[in-house]
Protein backbone atom coordinates (compact mmCIF):
# COMPACT_ATOMS: atom_id res chain seq x y z
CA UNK A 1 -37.10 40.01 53.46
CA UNK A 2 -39.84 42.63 54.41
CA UNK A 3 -42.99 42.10 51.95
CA UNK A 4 -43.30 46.05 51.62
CA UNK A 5 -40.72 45.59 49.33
CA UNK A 6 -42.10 42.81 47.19
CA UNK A 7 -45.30 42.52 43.95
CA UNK A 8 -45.96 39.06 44.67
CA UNK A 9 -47.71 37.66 41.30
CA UNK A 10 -49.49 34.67 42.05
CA UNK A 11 -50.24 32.27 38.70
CA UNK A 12 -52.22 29.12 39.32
CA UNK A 13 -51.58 26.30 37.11
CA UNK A 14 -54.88 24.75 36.72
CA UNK A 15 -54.64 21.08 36.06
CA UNK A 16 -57.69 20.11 38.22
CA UNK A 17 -61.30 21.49 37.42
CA UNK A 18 -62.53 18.48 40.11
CA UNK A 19 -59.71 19.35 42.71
CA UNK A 20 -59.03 23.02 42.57
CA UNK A 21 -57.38 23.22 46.59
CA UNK A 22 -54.80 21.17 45.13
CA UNK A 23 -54.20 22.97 42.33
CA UNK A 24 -49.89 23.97 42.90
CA UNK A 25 -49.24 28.19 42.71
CA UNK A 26 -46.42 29.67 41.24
CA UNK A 27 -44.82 32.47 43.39
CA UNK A 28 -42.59 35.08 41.46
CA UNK A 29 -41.35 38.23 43.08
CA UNK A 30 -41.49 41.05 41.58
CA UNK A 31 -39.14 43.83 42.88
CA UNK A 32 -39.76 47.59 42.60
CA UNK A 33 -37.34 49.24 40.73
CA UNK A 34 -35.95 51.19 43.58
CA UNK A 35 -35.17 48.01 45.41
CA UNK A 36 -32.94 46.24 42.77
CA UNK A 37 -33.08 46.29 38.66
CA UNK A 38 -33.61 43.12 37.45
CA UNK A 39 -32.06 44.20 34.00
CA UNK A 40 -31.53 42.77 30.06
CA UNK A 41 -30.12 43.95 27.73
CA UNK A 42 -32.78 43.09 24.51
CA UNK A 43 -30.78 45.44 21.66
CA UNK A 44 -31.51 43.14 19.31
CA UNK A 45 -35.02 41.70 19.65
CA UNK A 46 -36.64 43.93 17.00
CA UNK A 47 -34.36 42.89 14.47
CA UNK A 48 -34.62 39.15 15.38
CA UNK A 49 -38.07 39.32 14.86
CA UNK A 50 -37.96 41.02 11.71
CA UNK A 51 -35.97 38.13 10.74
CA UNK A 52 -37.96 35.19 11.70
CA UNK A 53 -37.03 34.80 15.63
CA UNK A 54 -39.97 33.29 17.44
CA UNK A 55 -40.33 33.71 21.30
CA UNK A 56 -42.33 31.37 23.22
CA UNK A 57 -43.37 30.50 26.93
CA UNK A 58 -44.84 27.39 27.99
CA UNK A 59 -44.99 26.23 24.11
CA UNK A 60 -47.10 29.43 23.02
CA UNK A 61 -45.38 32.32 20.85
CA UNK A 62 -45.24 35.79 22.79
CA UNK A 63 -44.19 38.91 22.85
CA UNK A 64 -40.56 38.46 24.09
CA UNK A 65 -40.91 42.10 26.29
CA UNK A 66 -43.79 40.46 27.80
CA UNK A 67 -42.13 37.41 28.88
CA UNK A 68 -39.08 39.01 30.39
CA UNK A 69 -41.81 41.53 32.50
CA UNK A 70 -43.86 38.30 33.51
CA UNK A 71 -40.47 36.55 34.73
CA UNK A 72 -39.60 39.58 37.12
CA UNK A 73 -37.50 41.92 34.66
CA UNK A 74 -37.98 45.33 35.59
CA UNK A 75 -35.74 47.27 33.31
CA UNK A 76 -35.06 46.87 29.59
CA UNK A 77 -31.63 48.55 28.24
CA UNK A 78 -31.26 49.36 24.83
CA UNK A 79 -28.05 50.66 22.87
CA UNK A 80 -28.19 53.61 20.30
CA UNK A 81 -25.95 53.85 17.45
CA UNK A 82 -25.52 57.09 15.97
CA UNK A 83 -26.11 56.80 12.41
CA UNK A 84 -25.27 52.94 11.64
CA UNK A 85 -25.84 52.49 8.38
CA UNK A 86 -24.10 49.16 8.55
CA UNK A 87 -26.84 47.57 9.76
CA UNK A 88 -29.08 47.98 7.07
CA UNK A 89 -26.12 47.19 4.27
CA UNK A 90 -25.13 43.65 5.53
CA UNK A 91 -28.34 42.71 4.41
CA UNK A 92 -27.58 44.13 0.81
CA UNK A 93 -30.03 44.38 -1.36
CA UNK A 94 -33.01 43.10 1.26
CA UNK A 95 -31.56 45.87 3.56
CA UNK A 96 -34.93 48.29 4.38
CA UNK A 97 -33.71 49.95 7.72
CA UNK A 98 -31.35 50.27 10.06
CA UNK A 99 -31.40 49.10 13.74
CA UNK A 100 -30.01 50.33 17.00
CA UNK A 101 -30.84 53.97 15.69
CA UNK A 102 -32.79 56.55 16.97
CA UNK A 103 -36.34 55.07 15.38
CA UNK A 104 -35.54 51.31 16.60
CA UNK A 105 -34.49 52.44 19.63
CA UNK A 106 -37.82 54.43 19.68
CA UNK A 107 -39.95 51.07 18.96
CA UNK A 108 -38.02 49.26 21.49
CA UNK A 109 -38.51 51.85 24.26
CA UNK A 110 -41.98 51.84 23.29
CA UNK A 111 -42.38 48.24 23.67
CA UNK A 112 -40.98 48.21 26.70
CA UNK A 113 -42.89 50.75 28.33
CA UNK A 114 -45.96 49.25 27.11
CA UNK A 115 -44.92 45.88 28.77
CA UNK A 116 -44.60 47.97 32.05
CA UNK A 117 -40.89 48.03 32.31
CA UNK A 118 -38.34 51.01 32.54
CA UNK A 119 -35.64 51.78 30.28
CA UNK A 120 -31.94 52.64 30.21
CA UNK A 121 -30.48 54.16 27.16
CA UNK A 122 -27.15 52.93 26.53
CA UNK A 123 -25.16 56.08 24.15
CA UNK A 124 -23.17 54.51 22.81
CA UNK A 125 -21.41 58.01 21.04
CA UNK A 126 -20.21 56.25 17.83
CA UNK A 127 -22.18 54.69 14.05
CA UNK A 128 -20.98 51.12 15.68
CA UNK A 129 -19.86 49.11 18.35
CA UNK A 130 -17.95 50.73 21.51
CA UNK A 131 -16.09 49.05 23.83
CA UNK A 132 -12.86 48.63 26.30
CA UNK A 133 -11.11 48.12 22.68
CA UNK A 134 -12.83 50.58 20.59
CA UNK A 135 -13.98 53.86 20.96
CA UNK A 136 -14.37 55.25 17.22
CA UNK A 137 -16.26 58.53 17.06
CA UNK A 138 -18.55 58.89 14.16
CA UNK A 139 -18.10 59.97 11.27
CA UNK A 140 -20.18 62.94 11.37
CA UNK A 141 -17.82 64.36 14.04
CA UNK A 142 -14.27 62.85 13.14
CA UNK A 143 -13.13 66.62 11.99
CA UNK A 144 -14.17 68.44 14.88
CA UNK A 145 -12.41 70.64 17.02
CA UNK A 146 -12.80 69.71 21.29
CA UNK A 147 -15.21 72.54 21.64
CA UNK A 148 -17.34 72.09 18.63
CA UNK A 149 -17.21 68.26 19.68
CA UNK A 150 -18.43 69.04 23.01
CA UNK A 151 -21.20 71.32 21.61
CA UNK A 152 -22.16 68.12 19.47
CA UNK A 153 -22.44 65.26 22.21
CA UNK A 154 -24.46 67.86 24.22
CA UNK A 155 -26.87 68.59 21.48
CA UNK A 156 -26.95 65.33 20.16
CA UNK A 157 -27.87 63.75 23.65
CA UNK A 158 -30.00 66.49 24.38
CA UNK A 159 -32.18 66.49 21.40
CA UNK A 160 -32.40 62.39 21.49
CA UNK A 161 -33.97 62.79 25.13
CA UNK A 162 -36.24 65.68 24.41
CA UNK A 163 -37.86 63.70 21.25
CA UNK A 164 -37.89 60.24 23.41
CA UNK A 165 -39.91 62.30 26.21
CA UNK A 166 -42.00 64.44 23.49
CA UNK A 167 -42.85 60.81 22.63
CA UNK A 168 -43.63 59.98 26.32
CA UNK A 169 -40.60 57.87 25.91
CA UNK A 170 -38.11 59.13 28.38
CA UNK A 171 -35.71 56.75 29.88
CA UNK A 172 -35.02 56.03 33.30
CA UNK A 173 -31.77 55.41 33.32
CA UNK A 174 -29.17 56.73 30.53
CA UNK A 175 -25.58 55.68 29.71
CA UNK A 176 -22.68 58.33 29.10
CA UNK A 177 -21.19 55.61 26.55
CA UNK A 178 -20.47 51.96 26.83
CA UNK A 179 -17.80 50.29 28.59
CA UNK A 180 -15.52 53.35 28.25
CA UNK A 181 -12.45 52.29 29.66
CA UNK A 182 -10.15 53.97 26.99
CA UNK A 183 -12.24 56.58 27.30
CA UNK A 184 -14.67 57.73 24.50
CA UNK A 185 -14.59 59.56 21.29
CA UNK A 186 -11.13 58.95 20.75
CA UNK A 187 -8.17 60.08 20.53
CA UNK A 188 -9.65 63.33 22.20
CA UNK A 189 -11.63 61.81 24.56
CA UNK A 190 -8.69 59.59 25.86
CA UNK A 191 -8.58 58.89 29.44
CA UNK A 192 -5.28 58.55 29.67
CA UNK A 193 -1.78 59.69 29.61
CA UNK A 194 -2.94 62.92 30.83
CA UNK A 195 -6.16 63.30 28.56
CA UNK A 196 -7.96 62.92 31.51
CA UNK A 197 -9.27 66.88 31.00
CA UNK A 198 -10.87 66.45 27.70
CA UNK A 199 -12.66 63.31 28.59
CA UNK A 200 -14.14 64.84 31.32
CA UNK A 201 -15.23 67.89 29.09
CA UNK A 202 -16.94 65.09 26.66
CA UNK A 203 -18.64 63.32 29.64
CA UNK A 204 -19.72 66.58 31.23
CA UNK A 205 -21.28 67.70 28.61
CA UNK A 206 -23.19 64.82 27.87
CA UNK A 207 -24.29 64.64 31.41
CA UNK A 208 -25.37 68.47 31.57
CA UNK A 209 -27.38 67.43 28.67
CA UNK A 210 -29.09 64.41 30.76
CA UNK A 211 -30.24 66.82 33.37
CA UNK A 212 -31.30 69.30 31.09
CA UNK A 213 -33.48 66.40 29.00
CA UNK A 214 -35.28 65.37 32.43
CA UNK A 215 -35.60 68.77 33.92
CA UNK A 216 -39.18 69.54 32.92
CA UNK A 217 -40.73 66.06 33.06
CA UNK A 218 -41.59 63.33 35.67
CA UNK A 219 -38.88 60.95 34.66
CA UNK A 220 -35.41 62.96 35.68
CA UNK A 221 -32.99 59.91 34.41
CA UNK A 222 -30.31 58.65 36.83
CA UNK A 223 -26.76 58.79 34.78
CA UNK A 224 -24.31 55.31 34.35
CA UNK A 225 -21.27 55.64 33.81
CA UNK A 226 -19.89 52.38 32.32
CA UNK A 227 -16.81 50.40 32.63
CA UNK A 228 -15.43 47.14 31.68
CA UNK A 229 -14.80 44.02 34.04
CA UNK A 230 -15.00 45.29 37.91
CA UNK A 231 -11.04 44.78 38.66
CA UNK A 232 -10.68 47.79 36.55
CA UNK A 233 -13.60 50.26 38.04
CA UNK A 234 -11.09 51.50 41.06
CA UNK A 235 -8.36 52.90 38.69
CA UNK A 236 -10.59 54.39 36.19
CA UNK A 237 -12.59 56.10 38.52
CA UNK A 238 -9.06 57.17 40.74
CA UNK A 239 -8.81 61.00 40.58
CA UNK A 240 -11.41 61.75 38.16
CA UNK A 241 -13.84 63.25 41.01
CA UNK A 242 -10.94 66.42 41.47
CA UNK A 243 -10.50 67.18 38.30
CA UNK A 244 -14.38 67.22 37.42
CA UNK A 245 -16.20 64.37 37.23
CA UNK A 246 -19.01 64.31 39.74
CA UNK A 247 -22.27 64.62 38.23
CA UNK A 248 -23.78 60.93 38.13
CA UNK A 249 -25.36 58.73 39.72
CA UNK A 250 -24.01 54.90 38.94
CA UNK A 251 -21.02 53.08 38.89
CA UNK A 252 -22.13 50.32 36.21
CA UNK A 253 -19.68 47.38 35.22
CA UNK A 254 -19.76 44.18 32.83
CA UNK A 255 -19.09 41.16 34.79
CA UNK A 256 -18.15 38.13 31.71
CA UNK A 257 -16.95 35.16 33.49
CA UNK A 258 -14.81 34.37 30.75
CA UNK A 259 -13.17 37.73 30.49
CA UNK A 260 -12.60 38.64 34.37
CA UNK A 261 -9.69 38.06 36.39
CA UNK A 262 -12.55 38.66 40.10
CA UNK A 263 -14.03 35.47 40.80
CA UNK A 264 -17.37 35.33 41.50
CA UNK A 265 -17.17 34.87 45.31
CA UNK A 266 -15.33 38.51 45.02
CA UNK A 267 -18.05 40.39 43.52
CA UNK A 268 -19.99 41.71 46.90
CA UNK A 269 -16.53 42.72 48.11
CA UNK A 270 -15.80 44.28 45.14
CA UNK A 271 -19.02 46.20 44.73
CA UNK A 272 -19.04 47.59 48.33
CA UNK A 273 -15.59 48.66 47.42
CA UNK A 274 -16.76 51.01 44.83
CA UNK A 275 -19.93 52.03 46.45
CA UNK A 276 -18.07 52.58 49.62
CA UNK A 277 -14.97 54.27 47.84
CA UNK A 278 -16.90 56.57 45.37
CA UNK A 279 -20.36 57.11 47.17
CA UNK A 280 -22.13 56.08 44.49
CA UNK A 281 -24.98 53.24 43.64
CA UNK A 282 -23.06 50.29 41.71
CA UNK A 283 -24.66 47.99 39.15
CA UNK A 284 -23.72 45.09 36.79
CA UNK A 285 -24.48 46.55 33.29
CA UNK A 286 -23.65 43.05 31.51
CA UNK A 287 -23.46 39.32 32.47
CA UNK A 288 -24.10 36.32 30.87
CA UNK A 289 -23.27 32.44 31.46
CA UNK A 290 -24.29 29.51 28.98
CA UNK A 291 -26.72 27.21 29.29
CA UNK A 292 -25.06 25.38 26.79
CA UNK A 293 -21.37 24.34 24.69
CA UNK A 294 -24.03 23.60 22.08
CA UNK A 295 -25.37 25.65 19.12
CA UNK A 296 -28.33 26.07 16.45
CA UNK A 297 -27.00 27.82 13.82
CA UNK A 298 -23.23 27.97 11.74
CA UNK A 299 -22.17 31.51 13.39
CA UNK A 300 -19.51 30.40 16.09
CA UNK A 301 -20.50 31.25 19.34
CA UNK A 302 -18.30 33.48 21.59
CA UNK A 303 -17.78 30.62 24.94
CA UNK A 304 -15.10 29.91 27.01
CA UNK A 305 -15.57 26.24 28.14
CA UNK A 306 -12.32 26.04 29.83
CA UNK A 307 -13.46 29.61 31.91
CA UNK A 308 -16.65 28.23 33.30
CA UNK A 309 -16.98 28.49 37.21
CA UNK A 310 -16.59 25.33 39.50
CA UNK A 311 -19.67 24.26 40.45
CA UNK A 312 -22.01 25.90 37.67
CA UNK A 313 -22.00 23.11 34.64
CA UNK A 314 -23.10 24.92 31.21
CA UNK A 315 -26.55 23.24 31.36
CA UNK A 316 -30.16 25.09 32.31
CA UNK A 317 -29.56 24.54 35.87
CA UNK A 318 -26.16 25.78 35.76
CA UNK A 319 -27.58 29.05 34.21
CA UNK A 320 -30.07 29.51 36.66
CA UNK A 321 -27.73 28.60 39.72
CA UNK A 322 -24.85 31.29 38.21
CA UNK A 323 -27.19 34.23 37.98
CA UNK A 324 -28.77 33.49 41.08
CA UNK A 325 -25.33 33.09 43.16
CA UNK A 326 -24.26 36.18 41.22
CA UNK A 327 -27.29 38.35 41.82
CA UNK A 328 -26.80 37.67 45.48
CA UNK A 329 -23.73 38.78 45.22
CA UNK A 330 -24.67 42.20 43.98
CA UNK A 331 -27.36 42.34 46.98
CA UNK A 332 -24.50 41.53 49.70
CA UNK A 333 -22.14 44.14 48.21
CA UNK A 334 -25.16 46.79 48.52
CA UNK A 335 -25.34 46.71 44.57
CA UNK A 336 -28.38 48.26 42.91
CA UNK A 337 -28.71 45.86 40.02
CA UNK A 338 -27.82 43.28 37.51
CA UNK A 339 -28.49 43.54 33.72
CA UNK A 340 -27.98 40.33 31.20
CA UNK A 341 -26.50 41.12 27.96
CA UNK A 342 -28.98 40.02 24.54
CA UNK A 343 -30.27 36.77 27.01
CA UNK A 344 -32.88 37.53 23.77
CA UNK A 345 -30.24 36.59 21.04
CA UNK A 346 -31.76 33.38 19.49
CA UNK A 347 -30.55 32.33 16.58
CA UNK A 348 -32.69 33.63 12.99
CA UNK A 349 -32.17 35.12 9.51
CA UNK A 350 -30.73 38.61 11.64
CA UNK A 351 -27.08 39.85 9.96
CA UNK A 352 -24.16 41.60 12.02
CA UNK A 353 -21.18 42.07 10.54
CA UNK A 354 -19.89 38.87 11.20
CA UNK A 355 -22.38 36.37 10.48
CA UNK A 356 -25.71 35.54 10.03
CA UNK A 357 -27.91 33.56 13.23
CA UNK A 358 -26.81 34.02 16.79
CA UNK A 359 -22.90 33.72 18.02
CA UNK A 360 -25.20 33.80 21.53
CA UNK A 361 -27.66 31.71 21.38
CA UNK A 362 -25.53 29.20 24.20
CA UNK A 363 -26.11 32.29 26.44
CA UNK A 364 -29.64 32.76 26.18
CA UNK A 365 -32.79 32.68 28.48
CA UNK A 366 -34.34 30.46 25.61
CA UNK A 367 -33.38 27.03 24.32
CA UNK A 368 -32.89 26.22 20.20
CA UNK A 369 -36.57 26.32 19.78
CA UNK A 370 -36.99 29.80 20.76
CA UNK A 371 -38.71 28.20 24.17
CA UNK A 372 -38.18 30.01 27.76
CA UNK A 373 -35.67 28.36 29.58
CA UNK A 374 -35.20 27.83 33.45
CA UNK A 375 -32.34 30.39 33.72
CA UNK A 376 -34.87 33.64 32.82
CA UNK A 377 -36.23 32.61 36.75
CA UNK A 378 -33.50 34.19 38.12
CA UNK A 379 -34.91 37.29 38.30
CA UNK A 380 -37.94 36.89 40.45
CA UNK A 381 -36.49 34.72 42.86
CA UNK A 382 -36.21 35.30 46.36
CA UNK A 383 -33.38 37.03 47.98
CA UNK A 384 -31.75 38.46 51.15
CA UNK A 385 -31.44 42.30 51.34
């Protein structure tokens, strides 16, 4: 590896006064963005610690923004809702505020950016969750006609962006919608059965919104479109680059272990596949592997023991050695990145709308304790580009 490319951080661990030549170093790499993202995914740390989640490294409570940066992170995503009022009502009458909005968001970004990290904005164009399963447009839009829809996702996206950058705020990466393998804003932004058209409208306008947003500033946000599981990228993307779809910049997938039918040893192969195929830059969006089978809290966590690789146990080391093997992975296929999904998602008094805690907290970069774990190491390790 050439050391242009590499922010070496050097940390001495002092544990000598008398004998400070033998005093050991601590060498973590930190890459440039434009090498390789070292992404996660920390939706939900504001609410966590609004609800008594505690973040420490080495023993000592901190900021947890501050310990991804200081453990190589380089990139912070954060999902926007668009008016989840949800969030605020599972908490009944304690409820103050909602989260994953446009002002949480805000905070989050802003914490971020003041840890010196980058930020992609994950749209995800409905009041809750969207996924390969569920698209649901909100409610504020359910009535409207394709074109008035279109003039909505353009204006909504576009006005988001302009107040994040009046703010200083502007993201550096930005999602057309999450894991949008259906398609998004269903039923008329189906991408299938022939809907292929309308979807394309949706996403184009969205996108022409992106590039309008980052016209004027310094930060001109790179656009992710975002699929679920890589063995389905190839179809989704088949044909959609003649009938309109052109304008962006990333191919980004979630990779779950427990979910995909591509083995791990697959995923450079796979990734140089798109890149190759679709001549764009490919990234893992979401990824996440327990540490783990056991749990702090009574919310039932979402783990596959019977799914876990050969080879990588569901203990700390296990962690570490998955997202290592996996980030390499990325690197051989010519992949620009790798994001982990809420590695932030202790358990605490936070509410979703299925429980109170953490159904995560086996798939965290911090033990029961709220402690830093070994797996969070990943990310300024050394690799082969």
């Amino acid at each position: 590896m050439k050391p242009i490319y590499l922010i070496v951080v050097l940390t001495l661990l002092l544990v000598s006064c008398k004998k400070p030549a033998d005093t050991p170093v601590d060498i973590r790499i930190i890459y440039p963005v434009s090498k390789f993202a070292m992404g996660a995914d920390l939706s939900y740390a504001n609410q966590i610690l609004d609800h008594g989640g505690v973040y420490k490294d080495s023993g000592t409570m901190e900021d947890p923004y501050v310990i991804f940066r200081k453990y190589g992170a380089n990139v912070i995503r954060f999902r926007l809702f668009h008016n989840p009022t949800w969030t605020k009502e599972v908490y009944g009458t304690d409820g103050v505020q909602m989260y994953n909005d446009f002002e949480d968001v805000k905070k989050g970004i802003g914490k971020a950016k003041a840890a010196g990290l980058q930020v992609c904005l994950d749209f995800h164009y409905s009041d809750t969750w969207a996924g390969p399963s569920k698209q649901e447009i909100p409610a504020a839009w359910k009535s409207l006609s394709l074109p008035v829809l279109s003039d909505s996702i353009h204006n909504y996206t576009l006005k988001t962006l302009q107040k994040l950058g009046a703010a200083g705020l502007m993201p550096e990466y930005v999602q057309t919608g999450n894991e949008i393998n259906p398609g998004l804003l269903l039923t008329p932004g189906n991408r299938w059965n022939g809907n292929e058209a309308n979807m394309i409208t949706l996403l184009n306008s969205a996108i022409s919104a992106i590039r309008t947003a980052g016209a004027t500033g310094n930060i001109h946000p790179k656009i992710i479109i975002h699929i679920a599981q890589p063995e389905n990228v190839m179809t989704w993307f088949y044909g959609l680059a003649e009938k309109g779809l052109t304008d962006y910049d990333i191919i980004g997938f979630s990779y779950y272990y427990m979910w995909s039918s591509t083995p791990l040893a697959n995923i450079s192969n796979i990734v140089s596949l798109i890149r190759t195929t679709y001549n764009k830059d490919v990234m893992i969006m979401e990824t996440v592997y327990p540490w783990t089978t056991g749990w702090a809290d009574s919310y039932s966590n979402l783990i596959d023991e019977s799914a876990l690789v050969s080879g990588y146990p569901s203990t700390e080391a296990g962690q570490y050695k998955y997202m290592h093997a996996l980030t390499q992975e990325v690197i051989d296929g010519g992949g620009k990145g790798i994001f982990t999904w809420e590695p932030d998602w202790i358990t605490s008094q936070m509410k979703d709308l299925w429980g109170t805690g953490s159904s995560w907290e086996c798939n965290t970069f911090f033990d029961f304790e709220g402690n830093s774990i070994k797996g969070i190491r990943f990310m300024s390790d050394q690799y082969n580009f």
